[in-house]
C-alpha atoms as a PDB file:
ATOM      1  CA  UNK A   1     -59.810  20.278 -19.737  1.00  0.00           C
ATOM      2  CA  UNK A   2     -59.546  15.876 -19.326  1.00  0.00           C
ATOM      3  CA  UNK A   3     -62.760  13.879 -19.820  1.00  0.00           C
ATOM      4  CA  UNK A   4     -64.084  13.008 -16.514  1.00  0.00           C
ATOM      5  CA  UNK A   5     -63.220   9.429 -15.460  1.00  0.00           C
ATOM      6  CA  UNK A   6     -65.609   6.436 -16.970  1.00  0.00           C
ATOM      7  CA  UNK A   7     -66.019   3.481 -15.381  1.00  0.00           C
ATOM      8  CA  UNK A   8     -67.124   0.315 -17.980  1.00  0.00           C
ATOM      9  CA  UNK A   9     -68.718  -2.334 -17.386  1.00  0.00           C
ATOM     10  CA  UNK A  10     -66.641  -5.436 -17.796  1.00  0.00           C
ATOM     11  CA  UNK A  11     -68.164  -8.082 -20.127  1.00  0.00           C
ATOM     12  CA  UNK A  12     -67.079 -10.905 -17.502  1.00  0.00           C
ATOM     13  CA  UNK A  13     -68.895  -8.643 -14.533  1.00  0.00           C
ATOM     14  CA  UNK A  14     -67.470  -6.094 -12.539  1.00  0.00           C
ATOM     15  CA  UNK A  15     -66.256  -2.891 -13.411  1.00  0.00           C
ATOM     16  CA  UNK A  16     -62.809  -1.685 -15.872  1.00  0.00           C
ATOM     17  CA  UNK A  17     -61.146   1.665 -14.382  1.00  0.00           C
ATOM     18  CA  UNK A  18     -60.774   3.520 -17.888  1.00  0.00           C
ATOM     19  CA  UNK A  19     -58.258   6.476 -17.234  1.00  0.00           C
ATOM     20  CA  UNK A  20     -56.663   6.754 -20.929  1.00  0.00           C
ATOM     21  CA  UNK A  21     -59.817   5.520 -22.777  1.00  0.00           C
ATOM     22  CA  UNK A  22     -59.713   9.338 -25.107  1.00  0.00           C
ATOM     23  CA  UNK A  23     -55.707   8.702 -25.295  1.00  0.00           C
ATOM     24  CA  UNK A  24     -55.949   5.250 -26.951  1.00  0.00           C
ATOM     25  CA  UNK A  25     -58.812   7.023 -28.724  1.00  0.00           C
ATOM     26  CA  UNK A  26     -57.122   9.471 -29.960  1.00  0.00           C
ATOM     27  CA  UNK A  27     -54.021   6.964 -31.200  1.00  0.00           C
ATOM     28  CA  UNK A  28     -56.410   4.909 -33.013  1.00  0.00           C
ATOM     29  CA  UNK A  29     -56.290   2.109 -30.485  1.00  0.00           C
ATOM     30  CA  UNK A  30     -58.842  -0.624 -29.064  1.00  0.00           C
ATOM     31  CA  UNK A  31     -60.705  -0.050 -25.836  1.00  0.00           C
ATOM     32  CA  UNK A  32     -59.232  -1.033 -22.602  1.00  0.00           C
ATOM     33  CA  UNK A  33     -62.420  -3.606 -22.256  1.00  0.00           C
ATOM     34  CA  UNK A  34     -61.430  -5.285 -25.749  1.00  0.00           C
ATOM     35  CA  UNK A  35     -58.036  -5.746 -24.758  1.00  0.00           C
ATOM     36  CA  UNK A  36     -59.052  -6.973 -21.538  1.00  0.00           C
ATOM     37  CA  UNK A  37     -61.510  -9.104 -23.246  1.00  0.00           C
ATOM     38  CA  UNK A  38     -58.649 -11.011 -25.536  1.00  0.00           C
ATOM     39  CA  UNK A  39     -56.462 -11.671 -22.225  1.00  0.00           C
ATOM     40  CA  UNK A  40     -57.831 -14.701 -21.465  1.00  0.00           C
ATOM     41  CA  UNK A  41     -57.203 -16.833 -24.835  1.00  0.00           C
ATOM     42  CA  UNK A  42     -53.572 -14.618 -24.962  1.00  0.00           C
ATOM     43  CA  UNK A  43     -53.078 -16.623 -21.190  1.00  0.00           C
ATOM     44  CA  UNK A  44     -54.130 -19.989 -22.307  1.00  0.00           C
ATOM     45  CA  UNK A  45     -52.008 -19.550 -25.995  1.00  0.00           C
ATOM     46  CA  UNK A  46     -48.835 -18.501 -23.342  1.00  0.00           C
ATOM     47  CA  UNK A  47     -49.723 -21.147 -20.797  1.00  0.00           C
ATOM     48  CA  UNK A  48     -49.822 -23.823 -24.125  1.00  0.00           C
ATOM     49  CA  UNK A  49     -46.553 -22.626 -25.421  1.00  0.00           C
ATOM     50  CA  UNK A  50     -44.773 -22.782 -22.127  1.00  0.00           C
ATOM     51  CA  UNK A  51     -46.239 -26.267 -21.584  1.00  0.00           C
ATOM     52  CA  UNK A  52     -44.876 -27.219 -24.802  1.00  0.00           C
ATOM     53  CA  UNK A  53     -41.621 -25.693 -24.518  1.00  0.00           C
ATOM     54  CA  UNK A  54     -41.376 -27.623 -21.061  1.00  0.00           C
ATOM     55  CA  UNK A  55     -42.568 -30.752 -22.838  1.00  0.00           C
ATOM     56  CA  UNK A  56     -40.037 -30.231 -25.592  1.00  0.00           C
ATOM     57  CA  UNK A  57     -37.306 -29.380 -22.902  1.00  0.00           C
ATOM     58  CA  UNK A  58     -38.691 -32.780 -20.888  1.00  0.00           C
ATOM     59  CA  UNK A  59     -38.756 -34.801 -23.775  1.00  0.00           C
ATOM     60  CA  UNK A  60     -35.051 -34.006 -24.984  1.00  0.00           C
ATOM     61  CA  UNK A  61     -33.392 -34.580 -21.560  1.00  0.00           C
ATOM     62  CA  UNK A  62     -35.364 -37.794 -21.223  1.00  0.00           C
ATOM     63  CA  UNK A  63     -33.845 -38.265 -25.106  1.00  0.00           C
ATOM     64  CA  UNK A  64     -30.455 -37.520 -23.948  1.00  0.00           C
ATOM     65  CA  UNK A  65     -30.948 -39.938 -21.079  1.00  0.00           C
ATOM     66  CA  UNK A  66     -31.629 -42.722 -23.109  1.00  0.00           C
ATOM     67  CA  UNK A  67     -28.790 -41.985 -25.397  1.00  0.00           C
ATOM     68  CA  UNK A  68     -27.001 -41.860 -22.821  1.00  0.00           C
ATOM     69  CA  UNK A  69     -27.761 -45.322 -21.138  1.00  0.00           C
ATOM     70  CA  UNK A  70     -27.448 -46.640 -24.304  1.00  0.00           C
ATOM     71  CA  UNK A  71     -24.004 -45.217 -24.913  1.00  0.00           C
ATOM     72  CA  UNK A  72     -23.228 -47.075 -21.789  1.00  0.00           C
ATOM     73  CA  UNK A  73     -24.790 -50.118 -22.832  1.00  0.00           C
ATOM     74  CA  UNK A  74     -22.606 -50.341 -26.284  1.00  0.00           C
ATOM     75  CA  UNK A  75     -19.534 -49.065 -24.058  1.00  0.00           C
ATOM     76  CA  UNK A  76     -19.816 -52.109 -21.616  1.00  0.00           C
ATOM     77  CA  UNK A  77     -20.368 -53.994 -24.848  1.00  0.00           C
ATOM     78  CA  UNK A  78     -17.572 -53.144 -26.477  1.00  0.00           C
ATOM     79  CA  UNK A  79     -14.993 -53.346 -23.042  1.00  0.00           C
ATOM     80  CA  UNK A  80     -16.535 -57.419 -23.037  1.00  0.00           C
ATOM     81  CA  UNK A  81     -16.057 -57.887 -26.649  1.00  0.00           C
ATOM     82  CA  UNK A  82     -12.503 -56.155 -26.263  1.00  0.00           C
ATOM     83  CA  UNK A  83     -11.705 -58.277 -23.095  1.00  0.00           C
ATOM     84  CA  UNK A  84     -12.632 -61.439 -25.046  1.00  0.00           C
ATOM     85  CA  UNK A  85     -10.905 -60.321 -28.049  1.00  0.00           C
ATOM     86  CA  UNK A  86      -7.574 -59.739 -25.869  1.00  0.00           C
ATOM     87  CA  UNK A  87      -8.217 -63.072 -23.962  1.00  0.00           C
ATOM     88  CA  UNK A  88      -8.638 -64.767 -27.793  1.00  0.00           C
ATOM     89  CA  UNK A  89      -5.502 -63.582 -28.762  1.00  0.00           C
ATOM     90  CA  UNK A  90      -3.658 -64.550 -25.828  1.00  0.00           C
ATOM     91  CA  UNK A  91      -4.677 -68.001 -26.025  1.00  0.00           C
ATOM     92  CA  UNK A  92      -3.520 -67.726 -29.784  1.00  0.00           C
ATOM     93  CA  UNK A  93      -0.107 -66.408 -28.921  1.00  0.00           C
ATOM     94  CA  UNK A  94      -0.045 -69.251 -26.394  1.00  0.00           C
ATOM     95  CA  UNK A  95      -0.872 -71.804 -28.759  1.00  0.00           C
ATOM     96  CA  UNK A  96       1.646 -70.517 -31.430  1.00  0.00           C
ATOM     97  CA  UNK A  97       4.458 -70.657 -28.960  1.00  0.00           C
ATOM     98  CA  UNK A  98       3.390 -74.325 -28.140  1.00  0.00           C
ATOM     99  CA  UNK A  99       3.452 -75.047 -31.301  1.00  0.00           C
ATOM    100  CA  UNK A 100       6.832 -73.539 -32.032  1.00  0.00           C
ATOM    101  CA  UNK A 101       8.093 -75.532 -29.148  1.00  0.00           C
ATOM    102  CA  UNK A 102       6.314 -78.643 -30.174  1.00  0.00           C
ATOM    103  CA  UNK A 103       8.294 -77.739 -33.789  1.00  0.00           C
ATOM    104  CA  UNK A 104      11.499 -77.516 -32.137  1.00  0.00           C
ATOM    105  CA  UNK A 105      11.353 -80.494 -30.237  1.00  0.00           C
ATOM    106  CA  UNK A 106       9.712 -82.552 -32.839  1.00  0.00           C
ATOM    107  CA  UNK A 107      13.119 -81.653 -35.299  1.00  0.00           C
ATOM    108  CA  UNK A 108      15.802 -82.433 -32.611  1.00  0.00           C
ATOM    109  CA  UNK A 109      13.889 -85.581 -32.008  1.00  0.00           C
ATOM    110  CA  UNK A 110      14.207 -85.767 -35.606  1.00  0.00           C
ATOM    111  CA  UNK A 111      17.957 -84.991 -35.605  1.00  0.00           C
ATOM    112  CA  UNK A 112      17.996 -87.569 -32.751  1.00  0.00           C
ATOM    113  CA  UNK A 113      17.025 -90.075 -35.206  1.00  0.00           C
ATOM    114  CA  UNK A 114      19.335 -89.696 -37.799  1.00  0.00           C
ATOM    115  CA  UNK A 115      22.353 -88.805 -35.714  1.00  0.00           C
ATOM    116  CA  UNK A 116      25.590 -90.569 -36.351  1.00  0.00           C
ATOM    117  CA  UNK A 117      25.330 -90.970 -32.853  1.00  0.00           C
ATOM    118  CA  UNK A 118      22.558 -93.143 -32.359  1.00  0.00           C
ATOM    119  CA  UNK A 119      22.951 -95.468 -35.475  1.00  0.00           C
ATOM    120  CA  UNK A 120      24.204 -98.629 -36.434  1.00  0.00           C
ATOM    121  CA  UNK A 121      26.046 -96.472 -39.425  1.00  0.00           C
ATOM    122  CA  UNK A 122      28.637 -94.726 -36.407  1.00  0.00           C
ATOM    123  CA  UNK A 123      29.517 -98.817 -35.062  1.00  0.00           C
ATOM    124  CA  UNK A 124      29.765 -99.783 -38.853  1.00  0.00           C
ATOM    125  CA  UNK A 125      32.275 -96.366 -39.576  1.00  0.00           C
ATOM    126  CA  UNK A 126      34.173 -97.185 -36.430  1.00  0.00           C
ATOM    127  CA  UNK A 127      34.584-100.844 -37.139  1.00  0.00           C
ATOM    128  CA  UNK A 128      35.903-100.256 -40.811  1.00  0.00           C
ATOM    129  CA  UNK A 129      38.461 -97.587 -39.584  1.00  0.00           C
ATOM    130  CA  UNK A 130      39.845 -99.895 -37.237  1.00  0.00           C
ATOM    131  CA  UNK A 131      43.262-100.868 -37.575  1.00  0.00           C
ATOM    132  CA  UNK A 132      44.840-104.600 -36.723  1.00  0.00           C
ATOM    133  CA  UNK A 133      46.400-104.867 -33.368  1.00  0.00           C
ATOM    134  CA  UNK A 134      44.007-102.050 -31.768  1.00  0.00           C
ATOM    135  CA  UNK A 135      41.252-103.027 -29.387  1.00  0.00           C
ATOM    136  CA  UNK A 136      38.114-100.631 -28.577  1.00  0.00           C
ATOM    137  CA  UNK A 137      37.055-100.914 -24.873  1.00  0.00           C
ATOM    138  CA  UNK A 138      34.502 -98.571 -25.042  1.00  0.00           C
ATOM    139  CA  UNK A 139      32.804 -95.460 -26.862  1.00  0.00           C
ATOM    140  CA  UNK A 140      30.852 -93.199 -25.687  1.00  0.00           C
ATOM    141  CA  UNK A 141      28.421 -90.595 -27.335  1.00  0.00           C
ATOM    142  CA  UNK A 142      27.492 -88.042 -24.604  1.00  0.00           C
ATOM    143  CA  UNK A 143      29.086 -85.122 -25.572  1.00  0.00           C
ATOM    144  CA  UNK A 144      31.049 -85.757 -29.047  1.00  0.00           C
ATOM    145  CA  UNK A 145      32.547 -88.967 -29.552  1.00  0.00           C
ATOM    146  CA  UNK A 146      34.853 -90.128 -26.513  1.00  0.00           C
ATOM    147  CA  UNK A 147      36.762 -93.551 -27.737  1.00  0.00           C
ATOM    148  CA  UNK A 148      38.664 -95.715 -25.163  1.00  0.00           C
ATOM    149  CA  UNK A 149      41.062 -98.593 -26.547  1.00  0.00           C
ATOM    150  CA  UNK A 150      44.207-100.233 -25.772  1.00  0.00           C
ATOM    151  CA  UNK A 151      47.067-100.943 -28.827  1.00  0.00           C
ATOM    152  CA  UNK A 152      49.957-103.653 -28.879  1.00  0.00           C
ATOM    153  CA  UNK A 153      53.336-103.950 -29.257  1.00  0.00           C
ATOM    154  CA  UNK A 154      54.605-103.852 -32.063  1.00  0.00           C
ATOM    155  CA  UNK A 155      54.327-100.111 -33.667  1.00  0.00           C
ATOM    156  CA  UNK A 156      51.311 -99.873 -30.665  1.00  0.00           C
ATOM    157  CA  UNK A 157      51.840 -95.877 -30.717  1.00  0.00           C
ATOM    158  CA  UNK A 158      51.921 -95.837 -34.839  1.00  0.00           C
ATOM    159  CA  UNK A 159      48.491 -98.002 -34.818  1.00  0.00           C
ATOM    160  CA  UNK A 160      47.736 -95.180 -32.475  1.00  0.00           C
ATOM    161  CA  UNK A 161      47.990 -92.712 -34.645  1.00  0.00           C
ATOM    162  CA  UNK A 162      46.725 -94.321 -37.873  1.00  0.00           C
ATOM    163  CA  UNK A 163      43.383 -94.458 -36.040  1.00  0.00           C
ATOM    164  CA  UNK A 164      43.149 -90.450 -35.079  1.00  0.00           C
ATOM    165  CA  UNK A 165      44.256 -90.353 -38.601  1.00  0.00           C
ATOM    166  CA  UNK A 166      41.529 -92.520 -39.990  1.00  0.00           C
ATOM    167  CA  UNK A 167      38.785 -91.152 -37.600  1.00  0.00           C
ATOM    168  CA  UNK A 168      39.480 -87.170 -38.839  1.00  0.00           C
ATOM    169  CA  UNK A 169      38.423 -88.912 -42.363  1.00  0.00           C
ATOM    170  CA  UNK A 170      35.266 -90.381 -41.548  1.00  0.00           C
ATOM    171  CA  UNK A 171      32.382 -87.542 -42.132  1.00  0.00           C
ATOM    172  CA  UNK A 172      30.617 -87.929 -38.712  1.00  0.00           C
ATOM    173  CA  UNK A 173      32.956 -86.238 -36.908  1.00  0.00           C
ATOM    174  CA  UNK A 174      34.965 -82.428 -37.241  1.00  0.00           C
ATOM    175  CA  UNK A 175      38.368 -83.765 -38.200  1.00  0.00           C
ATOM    176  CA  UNK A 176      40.402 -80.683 -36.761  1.00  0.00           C
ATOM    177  CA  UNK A 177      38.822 -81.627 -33.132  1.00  0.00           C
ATOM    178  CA  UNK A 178      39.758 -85.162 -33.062  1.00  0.00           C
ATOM    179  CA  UNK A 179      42.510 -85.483 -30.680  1.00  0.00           C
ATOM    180  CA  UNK A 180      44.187 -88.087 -28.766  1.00  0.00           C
ATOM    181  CA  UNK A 181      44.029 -86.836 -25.239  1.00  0.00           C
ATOM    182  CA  UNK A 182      45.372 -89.845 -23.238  1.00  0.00           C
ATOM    183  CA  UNK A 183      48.501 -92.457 -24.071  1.00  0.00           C
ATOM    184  CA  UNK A 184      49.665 -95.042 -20.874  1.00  0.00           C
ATOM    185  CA  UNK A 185      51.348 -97.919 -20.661  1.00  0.00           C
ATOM    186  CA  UNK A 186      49.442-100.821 -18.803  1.00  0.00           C
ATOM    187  CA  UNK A 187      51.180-103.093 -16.997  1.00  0.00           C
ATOM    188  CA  UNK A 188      51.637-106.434 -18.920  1.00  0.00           C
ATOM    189  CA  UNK A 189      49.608-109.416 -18.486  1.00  0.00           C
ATOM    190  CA  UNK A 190      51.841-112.090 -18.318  1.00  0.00           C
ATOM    191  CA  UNK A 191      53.348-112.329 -14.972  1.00  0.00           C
ATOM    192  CA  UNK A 192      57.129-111.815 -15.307  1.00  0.00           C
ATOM    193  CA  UNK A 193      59.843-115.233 -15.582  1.00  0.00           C
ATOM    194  CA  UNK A 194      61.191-115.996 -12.063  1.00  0.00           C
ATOM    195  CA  UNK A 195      64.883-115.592 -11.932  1.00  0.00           C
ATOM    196  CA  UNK A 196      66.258-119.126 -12.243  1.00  0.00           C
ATOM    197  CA  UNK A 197      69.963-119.678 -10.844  1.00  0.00           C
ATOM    198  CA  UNK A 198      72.646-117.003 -11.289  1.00  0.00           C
ATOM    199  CA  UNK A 199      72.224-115.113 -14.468  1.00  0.00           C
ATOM    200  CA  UNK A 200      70.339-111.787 -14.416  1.00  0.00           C
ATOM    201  CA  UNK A 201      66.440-111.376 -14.227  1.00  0.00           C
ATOM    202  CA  UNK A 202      64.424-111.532 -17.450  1.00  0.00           C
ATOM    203  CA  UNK A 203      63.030-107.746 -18.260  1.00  0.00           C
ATOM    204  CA  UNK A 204      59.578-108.054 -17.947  1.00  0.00           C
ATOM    205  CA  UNK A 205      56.859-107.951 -20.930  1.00  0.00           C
ATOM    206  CA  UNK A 206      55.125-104.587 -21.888  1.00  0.00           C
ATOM    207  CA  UNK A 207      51.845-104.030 -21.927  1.00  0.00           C
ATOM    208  CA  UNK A 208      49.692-102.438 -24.255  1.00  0.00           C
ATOM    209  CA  UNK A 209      48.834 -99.165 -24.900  1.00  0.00           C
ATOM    210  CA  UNK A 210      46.178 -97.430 -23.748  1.00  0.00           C
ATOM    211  CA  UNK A 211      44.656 -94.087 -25.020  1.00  0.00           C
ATOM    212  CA  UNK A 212      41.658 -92.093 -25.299  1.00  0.00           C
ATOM    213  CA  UNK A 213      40.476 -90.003 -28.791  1.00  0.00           C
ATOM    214  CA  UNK A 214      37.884 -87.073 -28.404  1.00  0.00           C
ATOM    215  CA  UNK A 215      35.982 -86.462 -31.616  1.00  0.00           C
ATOM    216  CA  UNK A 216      33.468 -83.922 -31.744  1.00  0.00           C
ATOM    217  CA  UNK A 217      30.206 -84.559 -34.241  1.00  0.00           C
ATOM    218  CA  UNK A 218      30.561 -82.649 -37.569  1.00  0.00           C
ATOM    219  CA  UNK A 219      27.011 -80.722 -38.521  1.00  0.00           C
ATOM    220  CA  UNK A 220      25.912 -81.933 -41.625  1.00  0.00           C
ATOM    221  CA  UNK A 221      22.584 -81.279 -43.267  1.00  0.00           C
ATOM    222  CA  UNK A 222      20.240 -83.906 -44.600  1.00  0.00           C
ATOM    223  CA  UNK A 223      21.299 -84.344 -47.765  1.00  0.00           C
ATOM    224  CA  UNK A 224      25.051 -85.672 -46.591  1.00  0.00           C
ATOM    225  CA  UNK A 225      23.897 -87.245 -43.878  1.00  0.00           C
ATOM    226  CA  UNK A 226      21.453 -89.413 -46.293  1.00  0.00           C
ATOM    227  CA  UNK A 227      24.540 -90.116 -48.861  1.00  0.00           C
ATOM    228  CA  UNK A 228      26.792 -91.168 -45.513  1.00  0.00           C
ATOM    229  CA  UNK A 229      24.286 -93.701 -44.551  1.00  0.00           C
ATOM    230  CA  UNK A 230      24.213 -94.704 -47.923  1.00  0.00           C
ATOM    231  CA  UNK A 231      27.479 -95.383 -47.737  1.00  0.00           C
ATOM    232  CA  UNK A 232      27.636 -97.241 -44.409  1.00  0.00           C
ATOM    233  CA  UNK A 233      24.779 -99.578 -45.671  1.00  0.00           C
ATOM    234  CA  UNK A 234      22.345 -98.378 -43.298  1.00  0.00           C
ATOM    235  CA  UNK A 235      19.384 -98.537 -44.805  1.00  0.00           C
ATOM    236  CA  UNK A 236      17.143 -98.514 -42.142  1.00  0.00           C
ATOM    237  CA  UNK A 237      18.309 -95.026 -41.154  1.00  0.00           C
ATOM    238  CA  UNK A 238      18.116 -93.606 -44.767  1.00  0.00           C
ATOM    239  CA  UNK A 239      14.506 -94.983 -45.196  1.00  0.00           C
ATOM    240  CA  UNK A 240      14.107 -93.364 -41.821  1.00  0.00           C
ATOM    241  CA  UNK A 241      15.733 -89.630 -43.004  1.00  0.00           C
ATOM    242  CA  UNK A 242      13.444 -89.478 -46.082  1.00  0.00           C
ATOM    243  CA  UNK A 243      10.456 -89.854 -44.000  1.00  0.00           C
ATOM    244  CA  UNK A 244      11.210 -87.465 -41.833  1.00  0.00           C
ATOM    245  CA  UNK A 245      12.247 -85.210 -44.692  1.00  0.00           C
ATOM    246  CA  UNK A 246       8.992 -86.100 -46.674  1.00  0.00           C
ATOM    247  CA  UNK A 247       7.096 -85.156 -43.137  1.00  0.00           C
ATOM    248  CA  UNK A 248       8.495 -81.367 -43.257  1.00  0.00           C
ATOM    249  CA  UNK A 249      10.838 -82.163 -39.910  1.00  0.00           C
ATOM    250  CA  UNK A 250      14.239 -82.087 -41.661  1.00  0.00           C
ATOM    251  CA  UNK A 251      14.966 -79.713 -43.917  1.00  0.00           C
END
């Protein structure tokens, strides 16, 4: 036969329904009013550790958002520092090329200088290879060496040739491009002898000669260029090719 049903008092007031209070007897366990009785601090101990899990949980996110702002912060960093990095080096590359072109110029100025075309030593080569009895009415250094005389009679076509001849010698210019690309007759300066009575007109004079020679400028490096002016007496141009040379603009 059960035990009739007890009602116990509660500790905190009021009254505890004990239905299984011989059961938990019986197994050796506490009353239902001393379990009841430890509820309270097991609530508050649960209620603590949930608030600090939630704190714990609370504090990491708010961790993770400050990592993550300041992940952002370095990122946007480094894209500026990158940006000005990329704009450095373009204004390098920039300056490299203009000083490449600044190079360039600077040595064809250089060349400029010291050309056979440009000196003193090209008149002084020209007037030394000049033969008797063959005029120079012009010369002209544009593009190669473009010579425009007149010989005379006689041999005016020999003295001709002796000066292609003599020009294919002289070291400012390529000597199998020198060619003599115009011969004419002019008409002769002296007006001709009237015809006096019955005899037969005099033949009128000749005239000279004239032609045009095309001679192309040899490429010669410094060191030939220097012993050529040398050779011409040009000083002022070999004083002139050392400096340059001295200066790192000739090689």
């Amino acid at each position: 036969m059960s035990s009739p049903v007890r009602l116990k008092g509660n500790p905190q007031g009021g009254l505890v329904l004990d239905l299984l209070r011989e059961r938990r007897r019986t197994l050796g366990h506490e009353a239902l009013s001393a379990t009841l009785a430890q509820r309270a601090p097991l609530l508050k101990r649960g209620v603590l550790i949930g608030l600090l899990l939630l704190g714990s949980t609370l504090g990491l996110w708010i961790l993770l958002l400050l990592q993550s702002a300041l992940v952002r912060s370095q990122t946007a960093q480094l894209e500026q520092v990158e940006g000005q990095a990329a704009e450095l080096q373009a204004q390098i590359d920039s300056r490299i090329k203009n000083l490449a072109a600044i190079k360039n110029t600077n040595q064809e100025l250089a060349q400029a200088l010291t050309s056979g075309r440009t000196s003193s030593a090209l008149l002084t080569a020209l007037q030394l290879n000049t033969p008797a009895g063959l005029q120079l009415l012009s010369v002209d250094t544009t593009n190669g060496l473009v010579i425009k005389g007149q010989a005379f009679d006689p041999l005016a076509l020999v003295i001709i040739n002796a000066f292609q001849l003599q020009i294919q010698n002289v070291a400012f210019f390529d000597p199998k491009a020198v060619q003599l690309t115009k011969v004419e007759r002019q008409p002769s300066p002296v007006p001709a002898t009237p015809k006096s009575g019955n005899g037969p007109a005099p033949a009128p004079e000749a005239g000279p000669l004239a032609f045009e020679i095309r001679a192309p400028f040899a490429t010669l490096d410094a060191q030939k260029q220097l012993a050529l002016l040398q050779q011409l007496g040009s000083d002022g141009m070999a004083r002139r090719l050392n400096l340059l040379r001295s200066e790192g603009l000739m090689p």
